[in-house]
Protein backbone atom coordinates (compact mmCIF):
# COMPACT_ATOMS: atom_id res chain seq x y z
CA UNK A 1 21.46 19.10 4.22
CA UNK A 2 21.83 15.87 6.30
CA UNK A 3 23.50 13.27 4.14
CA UNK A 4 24.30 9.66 5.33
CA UNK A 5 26.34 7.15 3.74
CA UNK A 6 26.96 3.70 2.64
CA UNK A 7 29.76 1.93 0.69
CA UNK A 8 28.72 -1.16 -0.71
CA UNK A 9 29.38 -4.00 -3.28
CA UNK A 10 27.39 -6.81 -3.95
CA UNK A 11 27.73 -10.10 -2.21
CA UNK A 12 27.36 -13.46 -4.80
CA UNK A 13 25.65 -15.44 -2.08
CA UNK A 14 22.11 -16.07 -2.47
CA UNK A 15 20.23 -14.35 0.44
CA UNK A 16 23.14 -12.33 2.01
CA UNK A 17 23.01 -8.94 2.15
CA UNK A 18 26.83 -8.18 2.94
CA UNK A 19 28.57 -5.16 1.81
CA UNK A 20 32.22 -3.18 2.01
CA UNK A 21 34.01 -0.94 -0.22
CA UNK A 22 32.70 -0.51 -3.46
CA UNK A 23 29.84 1.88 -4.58
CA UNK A 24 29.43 4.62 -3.00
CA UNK A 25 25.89 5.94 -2.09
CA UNK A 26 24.33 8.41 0.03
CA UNK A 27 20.93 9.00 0.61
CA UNK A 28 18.97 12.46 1.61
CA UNK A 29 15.60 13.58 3.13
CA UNK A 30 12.81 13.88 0.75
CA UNK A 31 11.81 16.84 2.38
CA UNK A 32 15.55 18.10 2.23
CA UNK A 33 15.64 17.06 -1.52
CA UNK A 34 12.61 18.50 -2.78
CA UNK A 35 9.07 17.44 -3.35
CA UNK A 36 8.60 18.45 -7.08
CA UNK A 37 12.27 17.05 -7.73
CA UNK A 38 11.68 13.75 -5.67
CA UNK A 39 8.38 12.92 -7.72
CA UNK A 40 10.57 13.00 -10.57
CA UNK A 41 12.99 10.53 -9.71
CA UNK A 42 10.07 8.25 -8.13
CA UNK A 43 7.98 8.93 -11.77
CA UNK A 44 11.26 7.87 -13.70
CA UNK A 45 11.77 4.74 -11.74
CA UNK A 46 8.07 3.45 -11.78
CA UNK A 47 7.68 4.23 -15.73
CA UNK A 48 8.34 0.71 -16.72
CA UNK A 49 6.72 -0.83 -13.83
CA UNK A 50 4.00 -3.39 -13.32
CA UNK A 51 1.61 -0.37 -12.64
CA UNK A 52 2.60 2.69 -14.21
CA UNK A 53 2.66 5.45 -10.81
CA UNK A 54 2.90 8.89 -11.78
CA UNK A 55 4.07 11.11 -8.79
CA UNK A 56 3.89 14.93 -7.94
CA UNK A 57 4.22 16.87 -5.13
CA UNK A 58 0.45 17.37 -4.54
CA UNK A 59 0.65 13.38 -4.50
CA UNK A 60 2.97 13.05 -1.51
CA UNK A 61 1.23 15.44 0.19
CA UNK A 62 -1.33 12.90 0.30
CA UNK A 63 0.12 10.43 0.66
CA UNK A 64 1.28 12.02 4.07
CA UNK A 65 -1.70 12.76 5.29
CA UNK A 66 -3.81 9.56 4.19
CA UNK A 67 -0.90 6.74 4.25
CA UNK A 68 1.49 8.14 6.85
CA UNK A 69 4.37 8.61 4.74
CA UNK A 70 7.03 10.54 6.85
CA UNK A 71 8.69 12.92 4.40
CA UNK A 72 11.74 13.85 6.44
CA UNK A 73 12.55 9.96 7.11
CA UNK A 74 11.75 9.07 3.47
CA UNK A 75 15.00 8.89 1.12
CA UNK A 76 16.12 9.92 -2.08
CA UNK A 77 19.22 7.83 -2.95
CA UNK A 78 22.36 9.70 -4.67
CA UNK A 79 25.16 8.07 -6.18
CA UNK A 80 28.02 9.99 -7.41
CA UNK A 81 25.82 13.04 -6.69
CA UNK A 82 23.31 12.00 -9.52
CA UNK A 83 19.74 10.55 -8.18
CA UNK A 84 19.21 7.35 -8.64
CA UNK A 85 15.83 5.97 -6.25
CA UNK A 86 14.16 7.09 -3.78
CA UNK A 87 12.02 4.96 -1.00
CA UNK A 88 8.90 6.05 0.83
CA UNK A 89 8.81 5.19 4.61
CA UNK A 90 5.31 5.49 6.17
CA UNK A 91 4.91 5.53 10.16
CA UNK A 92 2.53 4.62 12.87
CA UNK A 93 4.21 3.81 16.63
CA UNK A 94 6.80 1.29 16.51
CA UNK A 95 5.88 -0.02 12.68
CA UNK A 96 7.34 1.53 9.52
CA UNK A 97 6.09 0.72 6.06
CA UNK A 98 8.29 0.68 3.30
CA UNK A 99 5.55 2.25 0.83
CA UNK A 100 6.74 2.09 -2.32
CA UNK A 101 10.92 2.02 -3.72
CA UNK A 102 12.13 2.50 -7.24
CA UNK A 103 15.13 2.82 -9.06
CA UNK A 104 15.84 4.63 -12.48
CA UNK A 105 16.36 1.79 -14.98
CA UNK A 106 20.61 2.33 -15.05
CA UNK A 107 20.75 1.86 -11.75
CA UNK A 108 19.42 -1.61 -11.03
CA UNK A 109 20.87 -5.12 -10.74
CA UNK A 110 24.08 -3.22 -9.08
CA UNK A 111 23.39 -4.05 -5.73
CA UNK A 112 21.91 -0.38 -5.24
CA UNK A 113 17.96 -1.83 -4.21
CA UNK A 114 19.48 -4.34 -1.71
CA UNK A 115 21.61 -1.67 -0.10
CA UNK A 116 19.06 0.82 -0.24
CA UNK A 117 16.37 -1.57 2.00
CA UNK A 118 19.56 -2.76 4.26
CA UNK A 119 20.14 1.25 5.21
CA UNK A 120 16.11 2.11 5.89
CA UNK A 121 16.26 -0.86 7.97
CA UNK A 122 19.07 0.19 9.80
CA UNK A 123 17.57 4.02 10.52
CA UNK A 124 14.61 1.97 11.32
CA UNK A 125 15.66 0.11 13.78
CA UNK A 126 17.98 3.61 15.50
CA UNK A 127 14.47 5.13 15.38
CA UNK A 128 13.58 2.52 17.96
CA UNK A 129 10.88 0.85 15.38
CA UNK A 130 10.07 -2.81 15.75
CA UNK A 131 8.85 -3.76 12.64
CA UNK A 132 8.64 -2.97 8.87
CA UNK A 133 6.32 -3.91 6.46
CA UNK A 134 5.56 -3.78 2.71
CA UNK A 135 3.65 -4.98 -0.35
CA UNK A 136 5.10 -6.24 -3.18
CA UNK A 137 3.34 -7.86 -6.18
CA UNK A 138 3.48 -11.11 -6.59
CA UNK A 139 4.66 -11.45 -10.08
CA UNK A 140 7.68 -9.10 -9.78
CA UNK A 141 9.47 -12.49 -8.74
CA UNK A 142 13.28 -10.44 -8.67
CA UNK A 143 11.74 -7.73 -5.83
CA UNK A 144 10.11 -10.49 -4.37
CA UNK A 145 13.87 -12.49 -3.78
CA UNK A 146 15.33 -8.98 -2.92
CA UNK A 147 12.97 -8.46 0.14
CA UNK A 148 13.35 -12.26 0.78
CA UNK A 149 16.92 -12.08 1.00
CA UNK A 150 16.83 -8.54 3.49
CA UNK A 151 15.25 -10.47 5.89
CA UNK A 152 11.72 -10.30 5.08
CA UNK A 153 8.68 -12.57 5.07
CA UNK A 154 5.25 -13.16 3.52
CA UNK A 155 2.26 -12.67 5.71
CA UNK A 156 -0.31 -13.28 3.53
CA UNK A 157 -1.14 -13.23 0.10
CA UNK A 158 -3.32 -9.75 -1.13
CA UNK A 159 -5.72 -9.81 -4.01
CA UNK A 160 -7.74 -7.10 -6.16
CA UNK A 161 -11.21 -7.46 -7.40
CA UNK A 162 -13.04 -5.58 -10.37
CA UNK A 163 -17.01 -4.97 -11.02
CA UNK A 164 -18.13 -3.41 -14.28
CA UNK A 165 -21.14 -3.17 -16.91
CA UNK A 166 -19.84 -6.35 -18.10
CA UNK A 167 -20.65 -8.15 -14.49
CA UNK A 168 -24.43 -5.94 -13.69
CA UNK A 169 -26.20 -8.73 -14.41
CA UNK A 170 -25.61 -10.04 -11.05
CA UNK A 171 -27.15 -7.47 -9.41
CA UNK A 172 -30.11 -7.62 -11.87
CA UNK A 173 -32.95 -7.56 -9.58
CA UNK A 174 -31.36 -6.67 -6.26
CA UNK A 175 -33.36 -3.99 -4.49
CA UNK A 176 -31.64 -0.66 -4.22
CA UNK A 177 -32.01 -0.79 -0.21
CA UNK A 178 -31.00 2.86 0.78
CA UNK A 179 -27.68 3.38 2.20
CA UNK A 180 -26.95 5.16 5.22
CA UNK A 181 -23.98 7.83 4.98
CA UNK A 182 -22.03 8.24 7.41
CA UNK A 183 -19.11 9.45 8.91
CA UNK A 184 -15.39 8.25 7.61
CA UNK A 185 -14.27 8.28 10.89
CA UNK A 186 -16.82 6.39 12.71
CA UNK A 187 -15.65 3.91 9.76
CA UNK A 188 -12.52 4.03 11.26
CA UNK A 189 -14.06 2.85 14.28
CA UNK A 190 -15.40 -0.44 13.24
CA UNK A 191 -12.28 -1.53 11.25
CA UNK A 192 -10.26 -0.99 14.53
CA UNK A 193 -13.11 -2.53 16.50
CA UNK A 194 -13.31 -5.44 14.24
CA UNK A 195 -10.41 -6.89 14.97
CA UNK A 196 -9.03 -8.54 11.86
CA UNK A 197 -5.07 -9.18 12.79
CA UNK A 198 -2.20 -7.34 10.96
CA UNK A 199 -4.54 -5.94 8.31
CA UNK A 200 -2.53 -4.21 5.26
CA UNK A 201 -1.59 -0.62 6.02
CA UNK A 202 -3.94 0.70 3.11
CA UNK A 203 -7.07 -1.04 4.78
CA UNK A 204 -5.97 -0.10 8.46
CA UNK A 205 -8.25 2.33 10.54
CA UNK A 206 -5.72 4.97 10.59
CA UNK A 207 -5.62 5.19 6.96
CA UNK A 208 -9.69 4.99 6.65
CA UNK A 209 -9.81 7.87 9.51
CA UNK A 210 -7.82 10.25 7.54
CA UNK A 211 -9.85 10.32 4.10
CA UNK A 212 -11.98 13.27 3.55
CA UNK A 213 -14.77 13.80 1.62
CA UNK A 214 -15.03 13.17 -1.37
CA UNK A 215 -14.62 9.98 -0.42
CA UNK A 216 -17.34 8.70 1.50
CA UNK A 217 -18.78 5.76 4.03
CA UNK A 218 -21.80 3.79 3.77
CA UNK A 219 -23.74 1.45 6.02
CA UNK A 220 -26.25 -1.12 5.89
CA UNK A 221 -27.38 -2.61 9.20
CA UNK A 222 -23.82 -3.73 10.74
CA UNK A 223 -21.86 -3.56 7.49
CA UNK A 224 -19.76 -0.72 6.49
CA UNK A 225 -17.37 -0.19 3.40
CA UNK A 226 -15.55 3.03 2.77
CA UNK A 227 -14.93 4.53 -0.97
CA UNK A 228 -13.52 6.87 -3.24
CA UNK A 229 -16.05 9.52 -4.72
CA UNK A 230 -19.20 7.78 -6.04
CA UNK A 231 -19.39 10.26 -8.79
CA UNK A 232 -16.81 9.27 -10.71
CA UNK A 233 -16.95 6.61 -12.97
CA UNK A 234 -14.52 4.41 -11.69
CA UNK A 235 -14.94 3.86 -8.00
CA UNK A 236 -12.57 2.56 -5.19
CA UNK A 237 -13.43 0.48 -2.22
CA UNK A 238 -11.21 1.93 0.29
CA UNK A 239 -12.26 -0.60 3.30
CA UNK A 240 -14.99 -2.63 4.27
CA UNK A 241 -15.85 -4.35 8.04
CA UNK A 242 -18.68 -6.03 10.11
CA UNK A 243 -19.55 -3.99 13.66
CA UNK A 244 -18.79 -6.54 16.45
CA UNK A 245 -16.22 -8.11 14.95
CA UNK A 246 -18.61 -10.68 13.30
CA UNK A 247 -18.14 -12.72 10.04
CA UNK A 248 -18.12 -10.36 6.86
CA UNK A 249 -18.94 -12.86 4.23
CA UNK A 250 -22.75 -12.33 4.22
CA UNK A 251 -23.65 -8.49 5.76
CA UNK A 252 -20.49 -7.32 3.35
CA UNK A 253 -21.55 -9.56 0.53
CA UNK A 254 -25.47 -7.31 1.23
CA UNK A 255 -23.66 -4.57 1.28
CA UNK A 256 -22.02 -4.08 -1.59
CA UNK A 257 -25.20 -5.50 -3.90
CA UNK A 258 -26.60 -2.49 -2.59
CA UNK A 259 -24.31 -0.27 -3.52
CA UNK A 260 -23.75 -1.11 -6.74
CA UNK A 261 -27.78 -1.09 -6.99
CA UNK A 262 -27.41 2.44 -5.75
CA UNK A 263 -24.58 3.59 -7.68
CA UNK A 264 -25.45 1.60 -11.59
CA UNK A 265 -23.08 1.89 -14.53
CA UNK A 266 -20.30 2.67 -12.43
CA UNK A 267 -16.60 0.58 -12.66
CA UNK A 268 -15.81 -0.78 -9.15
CA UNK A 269 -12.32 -1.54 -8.06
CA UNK A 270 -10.95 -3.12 -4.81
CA UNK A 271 -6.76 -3.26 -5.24
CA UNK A 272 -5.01 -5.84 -4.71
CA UNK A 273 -4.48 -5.19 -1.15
CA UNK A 274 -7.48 -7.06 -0.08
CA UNK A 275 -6.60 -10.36 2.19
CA UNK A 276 -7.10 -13.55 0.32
CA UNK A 277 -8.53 -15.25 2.93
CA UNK A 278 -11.32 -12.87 2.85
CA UNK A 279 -12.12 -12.72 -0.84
CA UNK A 280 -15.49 -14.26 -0.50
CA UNK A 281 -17.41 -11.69 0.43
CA UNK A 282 -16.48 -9.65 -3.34
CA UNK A 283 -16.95 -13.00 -5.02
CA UNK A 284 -20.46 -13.52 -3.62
CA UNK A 285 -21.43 -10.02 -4.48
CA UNK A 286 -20.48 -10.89 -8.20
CA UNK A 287 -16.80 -8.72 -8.26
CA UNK A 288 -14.50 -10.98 -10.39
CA UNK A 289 -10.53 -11.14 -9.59
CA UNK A 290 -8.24 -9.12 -11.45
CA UNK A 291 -4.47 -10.57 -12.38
CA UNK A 292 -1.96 -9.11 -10.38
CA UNK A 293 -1.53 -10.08 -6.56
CA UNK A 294 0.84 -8.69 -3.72
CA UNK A 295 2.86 -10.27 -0.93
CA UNK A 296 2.12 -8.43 2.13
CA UNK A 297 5.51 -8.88 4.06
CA UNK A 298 6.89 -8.44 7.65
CA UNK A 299 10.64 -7.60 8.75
CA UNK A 300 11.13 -7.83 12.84
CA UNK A 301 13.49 -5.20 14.19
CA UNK A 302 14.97 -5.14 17.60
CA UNK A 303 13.13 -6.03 20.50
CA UNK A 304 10.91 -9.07 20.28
């Protein structure tokens, strides 16, 4: 199995990542590690998180066909032979995404996380990538310094939106105008066509081209939004765009009254991965903001 190595210890200055003899990690292929055995360690370190993330192997699976995530490049992170973390890396031509990290509880506040980031950065950048990016919430102010300190840097703020019994009312009246389905990759089209700069990875047209039904697309005149399966209770808006690249607050705000006139007495949910910027259009349609937020970040690599 291919192994590489780092020796590290921590340095005491405030945004340097610097590190020399000391712990000894190494860090091995998902796919070389195991699925089943990798989910563990991922499940383990995201149990006392902000969001608790369950993982299996069925989920990284999907995760590689929807989000990207390249299993050989991903890493499960060994010290002393016992697991101890394990990062997802996600590709798409020269830009990786660092999609999610975690660390078993014993293991953190040892330098580990910092040297962990500092070594996919490195393969990165041999890989001949130009970028990385990530999301981070807001609130987890100690990740937020980490990624800081390695280099990266905030490109906007992201924000989730919720839409429940408790808000119907302000759809009370709105016509159920009758949605067009259509095809989750002609959705694709129209987010790539629409031209919104350095949207987050979850919201990109690659991502919205590889969902399969159940999930499903809708449109009404020029407006579009993509979502999980509208026969579940709780719904998830997956994407949403204007054809032509025109303004989204009013066709989008349209848009989703309809739906929800379509679809009653369902929960709606956008996660926070939604620009901020942009938030209009689900606060118009009567969507109120849920608490938690992210940092979508940015990490240049290489060539300029």
């Amino acid at each position: 199995m291919r192994r590489s190595w780092l020796q590290i210890s921590v340095s005491s200055r405030p945004g340097v990542c610097e590190f020399d003899a000391g712990v000894k990690l190494s860090f091995l292929s998902l796919a070389e590690y195991g699925l089943e055995r990798a989910a563990d360690v991922l499940t383990r370190g995201f149990a006392d998180y902000f969001v608790r993330i369950p993982f299996s192997a069925a989920a990284l699976l999907q995760l590689a066909r929807t989000d990207s995530v390249d299993l050989s490049e991903s890493r499960v992170v060994l010290r002393e032979g016992a697991a101890v973390g394990a990062a997802l890396i996600a590709r798409r031509g020269w830009t990786s995404r660092l999609a999610g990290m975690s660390l078993v509880p014993e293991a953190r506040r040892q330098g580990v996380g910092r040297a962990t980031i500092l070594h996919l950065l490195a393969e990165a950048e041999a890989r001949g990538e130009r970028a990385m990016v990530l999301e981070v919430i807001e609130q987890n102010a100690p990740a937020v310094a980490l990624y800081q300190a390695c280099g990266f840097r905030s490109v906007r703020r992201l924000v989730g939106f919720a839409h429940g019994r408790e808000t119907e009312q302000a759809v009370a009246g709105v016509a159920a105008e009758r949605l067009e389905e259509v095809d989750l990759r002609a959705m694709a089209a129209v987010v790539a066509a629409a031209g919104v700069p350095d949207l987050p990875w979850q919201l990109a047209a690659e991502t919205i081209a590889h969902l399969t039904p159940p999930s499903a697309a809708f449109r009404l005149a020029d407006a579009w939004v993509a979502v999980s399966d509208v026969a579940m209770a709780e719904v998830a808006i997956r994407g949403l765009a204007v054809a032509g690249g025109e303004p989204l607050a009013a066709p989008g705000t349209a848009l989703l009254r309809a739906l929800l006139a379509q679809y009653p007495g369902k929960r709606w949910q956008m996660k926070a991965i939604w620009p901020e910027e942009l938030g209009g259009v689900f606060a118009h349609a009567g969507f109120a903001r849920t608490e938690l937020s992210q940092w979508q970040m940015l990490r240049r690599l290489g060539k300029p």
